[in-house]
N, C-alpha and C. Protein backbone atom coordinates (compact mmCIF):
# COMPACT_ATOMS: atom_id res chain seq x y z
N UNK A 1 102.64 65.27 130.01
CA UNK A 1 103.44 64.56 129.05
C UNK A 1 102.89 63.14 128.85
N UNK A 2 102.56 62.46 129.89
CA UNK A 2 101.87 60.91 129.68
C UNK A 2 100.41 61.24 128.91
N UNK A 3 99.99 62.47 128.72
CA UNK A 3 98.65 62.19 127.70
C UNK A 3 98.94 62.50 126.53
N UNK A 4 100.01 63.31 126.11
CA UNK A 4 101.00 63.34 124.91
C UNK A 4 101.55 62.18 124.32
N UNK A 5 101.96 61.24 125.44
CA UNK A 5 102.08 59.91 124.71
C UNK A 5 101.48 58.65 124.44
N UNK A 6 100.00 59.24 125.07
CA UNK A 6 98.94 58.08 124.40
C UNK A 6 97.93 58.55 123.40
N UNK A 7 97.85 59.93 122.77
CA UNK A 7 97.12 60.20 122.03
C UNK A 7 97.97 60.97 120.94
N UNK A 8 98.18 60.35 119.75
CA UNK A 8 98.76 61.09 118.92
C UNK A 8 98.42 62.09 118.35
N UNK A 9 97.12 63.05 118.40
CA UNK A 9 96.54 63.94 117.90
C UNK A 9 97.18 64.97 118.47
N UNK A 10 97.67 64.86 119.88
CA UNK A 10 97.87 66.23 120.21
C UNK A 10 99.48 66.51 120.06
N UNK A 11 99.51 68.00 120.20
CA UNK A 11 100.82 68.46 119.65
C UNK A 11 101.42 68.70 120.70
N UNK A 12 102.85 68.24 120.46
CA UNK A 12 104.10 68.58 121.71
C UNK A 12 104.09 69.88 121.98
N UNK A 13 103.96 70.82 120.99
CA UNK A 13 104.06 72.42 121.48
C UNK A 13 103.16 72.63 121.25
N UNK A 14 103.22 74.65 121.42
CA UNK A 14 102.02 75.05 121.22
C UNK A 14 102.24 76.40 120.66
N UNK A 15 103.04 76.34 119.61
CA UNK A 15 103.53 77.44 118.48
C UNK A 15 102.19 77.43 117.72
N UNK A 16 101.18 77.16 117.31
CA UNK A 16 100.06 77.80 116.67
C UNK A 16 99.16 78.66 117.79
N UNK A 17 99.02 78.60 118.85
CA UNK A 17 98.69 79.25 120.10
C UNK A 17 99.80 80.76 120.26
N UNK A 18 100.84 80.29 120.36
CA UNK A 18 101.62 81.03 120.60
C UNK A 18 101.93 82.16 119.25
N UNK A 19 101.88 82.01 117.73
CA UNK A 19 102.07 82.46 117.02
C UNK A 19 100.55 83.63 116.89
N UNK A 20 99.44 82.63 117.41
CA UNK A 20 97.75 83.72 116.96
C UNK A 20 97.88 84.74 118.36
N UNK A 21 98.81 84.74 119.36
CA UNK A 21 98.48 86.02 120.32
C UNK A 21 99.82 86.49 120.03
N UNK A 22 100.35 86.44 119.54
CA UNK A 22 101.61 87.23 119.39
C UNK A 22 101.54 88.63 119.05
N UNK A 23 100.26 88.96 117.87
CA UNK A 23 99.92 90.32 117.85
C UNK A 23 99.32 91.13 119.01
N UNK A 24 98.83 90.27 119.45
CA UNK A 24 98.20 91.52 121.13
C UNK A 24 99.20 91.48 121.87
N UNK A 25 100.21 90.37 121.88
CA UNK A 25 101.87 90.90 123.23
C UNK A 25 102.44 92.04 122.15
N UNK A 26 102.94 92.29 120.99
CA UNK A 26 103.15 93.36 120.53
C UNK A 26 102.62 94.68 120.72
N UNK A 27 101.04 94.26 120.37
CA UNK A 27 100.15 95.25 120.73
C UNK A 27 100.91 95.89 122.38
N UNK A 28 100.45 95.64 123.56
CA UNK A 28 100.53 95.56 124.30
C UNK A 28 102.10 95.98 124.74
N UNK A 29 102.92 95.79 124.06
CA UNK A 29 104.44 96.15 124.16
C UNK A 29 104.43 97.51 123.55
N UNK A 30 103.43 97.89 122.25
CA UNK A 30 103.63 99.04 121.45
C UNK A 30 102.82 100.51 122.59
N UNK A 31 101.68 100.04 123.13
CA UNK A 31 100.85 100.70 124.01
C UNK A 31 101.59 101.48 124.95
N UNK A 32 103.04 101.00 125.40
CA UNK A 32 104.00 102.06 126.58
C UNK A 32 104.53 103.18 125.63
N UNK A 33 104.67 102.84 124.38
CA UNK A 33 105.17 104.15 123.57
C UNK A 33 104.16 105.32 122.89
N UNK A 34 102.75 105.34 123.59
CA UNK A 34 101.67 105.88 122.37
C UNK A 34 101.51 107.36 122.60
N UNK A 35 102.32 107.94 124.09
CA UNK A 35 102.00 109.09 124.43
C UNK A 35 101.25 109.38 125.65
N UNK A 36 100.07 108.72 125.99
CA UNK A 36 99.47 108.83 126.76
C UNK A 36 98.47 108.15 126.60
N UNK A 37 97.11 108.30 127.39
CA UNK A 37 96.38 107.03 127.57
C UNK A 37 95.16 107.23 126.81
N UNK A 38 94.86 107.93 126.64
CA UNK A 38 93.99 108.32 125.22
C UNK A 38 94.49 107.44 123.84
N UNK A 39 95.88 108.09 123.64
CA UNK A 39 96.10 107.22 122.51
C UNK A 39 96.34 105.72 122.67
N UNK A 40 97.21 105.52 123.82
CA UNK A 40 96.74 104.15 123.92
C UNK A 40 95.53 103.34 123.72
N UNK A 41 94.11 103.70 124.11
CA UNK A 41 93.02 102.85 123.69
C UNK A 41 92.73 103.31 122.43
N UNK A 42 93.54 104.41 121.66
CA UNK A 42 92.92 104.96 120.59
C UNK A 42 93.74 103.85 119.55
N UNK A 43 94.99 103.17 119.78
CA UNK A 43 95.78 102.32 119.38
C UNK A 43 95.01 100.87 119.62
N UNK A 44 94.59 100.76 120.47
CA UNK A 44 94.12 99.15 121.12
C UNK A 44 92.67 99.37 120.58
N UNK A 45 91.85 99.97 120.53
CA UNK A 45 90.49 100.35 119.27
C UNK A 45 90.89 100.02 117.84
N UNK A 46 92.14 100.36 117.59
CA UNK A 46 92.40 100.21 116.07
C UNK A 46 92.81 98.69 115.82
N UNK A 47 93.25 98.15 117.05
CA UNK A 47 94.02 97.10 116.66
C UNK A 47 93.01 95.67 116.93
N UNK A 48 91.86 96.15 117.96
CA UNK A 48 90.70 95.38 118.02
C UNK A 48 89.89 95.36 116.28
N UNK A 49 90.21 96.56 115.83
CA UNK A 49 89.01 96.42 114.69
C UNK A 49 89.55 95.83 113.50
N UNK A 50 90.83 95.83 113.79
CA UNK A 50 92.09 95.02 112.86
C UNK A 50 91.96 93.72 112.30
N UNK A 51 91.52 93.32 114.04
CA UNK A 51 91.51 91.94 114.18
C UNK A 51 90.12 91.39 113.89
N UNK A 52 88.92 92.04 113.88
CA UNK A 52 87.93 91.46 113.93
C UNK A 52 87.55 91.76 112.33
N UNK A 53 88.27 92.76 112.03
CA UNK A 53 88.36 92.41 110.25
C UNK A 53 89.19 91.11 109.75
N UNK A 54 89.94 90.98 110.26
CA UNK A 54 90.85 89.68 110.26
C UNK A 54 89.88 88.50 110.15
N UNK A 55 89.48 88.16 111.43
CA UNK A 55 88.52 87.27 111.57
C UNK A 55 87.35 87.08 110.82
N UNK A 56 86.50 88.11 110.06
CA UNK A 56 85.35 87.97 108.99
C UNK A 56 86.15 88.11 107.86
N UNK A 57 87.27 87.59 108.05
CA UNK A 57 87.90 87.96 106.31
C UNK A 57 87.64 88.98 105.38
N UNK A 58 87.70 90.34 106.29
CA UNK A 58 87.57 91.68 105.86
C UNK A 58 88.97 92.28 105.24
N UNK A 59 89.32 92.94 104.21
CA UNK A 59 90.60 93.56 103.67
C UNK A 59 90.42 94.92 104.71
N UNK A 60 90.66 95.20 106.06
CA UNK A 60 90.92 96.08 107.05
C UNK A 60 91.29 97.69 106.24
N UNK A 61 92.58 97.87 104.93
CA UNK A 61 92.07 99.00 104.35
C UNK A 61 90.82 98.91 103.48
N UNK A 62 90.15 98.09 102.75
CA UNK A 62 89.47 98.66 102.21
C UNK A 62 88.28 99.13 102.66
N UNK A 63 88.16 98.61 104.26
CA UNK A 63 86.98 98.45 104.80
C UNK A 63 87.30 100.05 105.65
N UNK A 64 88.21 100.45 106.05
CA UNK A 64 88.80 101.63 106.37
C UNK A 64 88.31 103.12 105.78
N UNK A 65 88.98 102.66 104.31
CA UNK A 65 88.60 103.49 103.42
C UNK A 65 87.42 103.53 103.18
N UNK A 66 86.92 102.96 103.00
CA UNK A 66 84.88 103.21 102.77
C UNK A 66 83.98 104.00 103.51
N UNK A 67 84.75 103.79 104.88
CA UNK A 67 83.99 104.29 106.09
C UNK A 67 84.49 105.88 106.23
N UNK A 68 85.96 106.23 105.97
CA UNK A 68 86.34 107.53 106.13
C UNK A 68 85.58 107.93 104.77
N UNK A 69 85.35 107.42 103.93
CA UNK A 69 85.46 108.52 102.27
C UNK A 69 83.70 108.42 102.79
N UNK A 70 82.93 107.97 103.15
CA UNK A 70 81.11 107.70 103.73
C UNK A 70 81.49 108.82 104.67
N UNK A 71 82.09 108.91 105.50
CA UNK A 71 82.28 109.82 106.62
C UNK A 71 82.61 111.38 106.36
N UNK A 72 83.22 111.33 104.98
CA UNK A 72 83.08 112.99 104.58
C UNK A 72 82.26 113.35 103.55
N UNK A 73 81.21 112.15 102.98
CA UNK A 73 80.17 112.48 102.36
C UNK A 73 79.03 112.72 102.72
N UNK A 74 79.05 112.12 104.21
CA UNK A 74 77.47 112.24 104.62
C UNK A 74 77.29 114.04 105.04
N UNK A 75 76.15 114.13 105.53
CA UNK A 75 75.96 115.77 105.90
C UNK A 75 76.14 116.00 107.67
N UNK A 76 75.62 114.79 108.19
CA UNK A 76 76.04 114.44 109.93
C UNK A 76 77.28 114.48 110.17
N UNK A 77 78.06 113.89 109.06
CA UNK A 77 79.22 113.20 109.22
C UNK A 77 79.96 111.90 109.70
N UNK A 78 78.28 111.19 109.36
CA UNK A 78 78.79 109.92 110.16
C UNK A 78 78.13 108.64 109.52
N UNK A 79 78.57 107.79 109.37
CA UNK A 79 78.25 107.13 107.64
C UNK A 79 76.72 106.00 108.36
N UNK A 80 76.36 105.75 107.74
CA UNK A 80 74.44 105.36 107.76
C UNK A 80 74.95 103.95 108.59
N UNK A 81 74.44 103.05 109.05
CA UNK A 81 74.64 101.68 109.94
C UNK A 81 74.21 100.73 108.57
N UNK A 82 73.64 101.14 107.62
CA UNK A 82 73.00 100.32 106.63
C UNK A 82 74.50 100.06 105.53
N UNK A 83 74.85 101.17 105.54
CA UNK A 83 75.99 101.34 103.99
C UNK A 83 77.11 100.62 104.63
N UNK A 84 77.45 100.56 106.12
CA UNK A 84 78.72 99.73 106.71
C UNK A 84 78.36 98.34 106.60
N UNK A 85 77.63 98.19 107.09
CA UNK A 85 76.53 96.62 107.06
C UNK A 85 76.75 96.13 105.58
N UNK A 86 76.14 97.31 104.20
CA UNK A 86 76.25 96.57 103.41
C UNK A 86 77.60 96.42 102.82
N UNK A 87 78.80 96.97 103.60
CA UNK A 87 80.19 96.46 102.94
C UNK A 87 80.93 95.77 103.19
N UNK A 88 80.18 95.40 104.74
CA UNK A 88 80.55 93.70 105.16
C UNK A 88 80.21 92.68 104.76
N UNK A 89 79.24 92.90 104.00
CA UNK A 89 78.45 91.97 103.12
C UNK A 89 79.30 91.79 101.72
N UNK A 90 79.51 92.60 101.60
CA UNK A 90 79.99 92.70 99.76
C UNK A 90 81.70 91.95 100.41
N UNK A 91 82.41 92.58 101.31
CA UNK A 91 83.74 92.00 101.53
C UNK A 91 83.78 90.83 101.44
């Protein structure tokens, strides 16, 4: 508290901290209901890729959708490293 009151920059709370992890304590609260533990990381995979679309300022469905509708066009079935690459680019 005494370095709170010699530097006015810093903030009494810490509701912007507290508001950016609030989705992984949810996360993390939602994970006891998923069934079992498969789906659990199959939930915490989705919600990592959520977020890291979040973070490159990716639209998470559209980037979704590209990859499933690539994923039933290819003949492997599994969309090229080049065509994902280039839709992170275009996002």
């Amino acid at each position: 508290m005494c370095v709170y009151t010699t530097d006015g920059i810093l903030q009494i709370d810490n509701n912007l901290i507290e508001n950016a992890i609030r989705p992984v304590a949810l996360g993390r609260k939602n994970y006891l209901f998923a069934g079992s533990h498969e789906r659990a990381q199959d939930a915490a995979m989705l919600y990592s890729l959520f977020a890291t679309c979040r973070l490159h300022n990716i639209n998470p469905e559209h980037w979704l959708t590209y990859l499933l509708e690539k994923n039933n066009s290819t003949k492997k079935g599994k969309p090229t490293p080049t065509a994902a690459t280039k839709l992170c680019c275009q996002l």
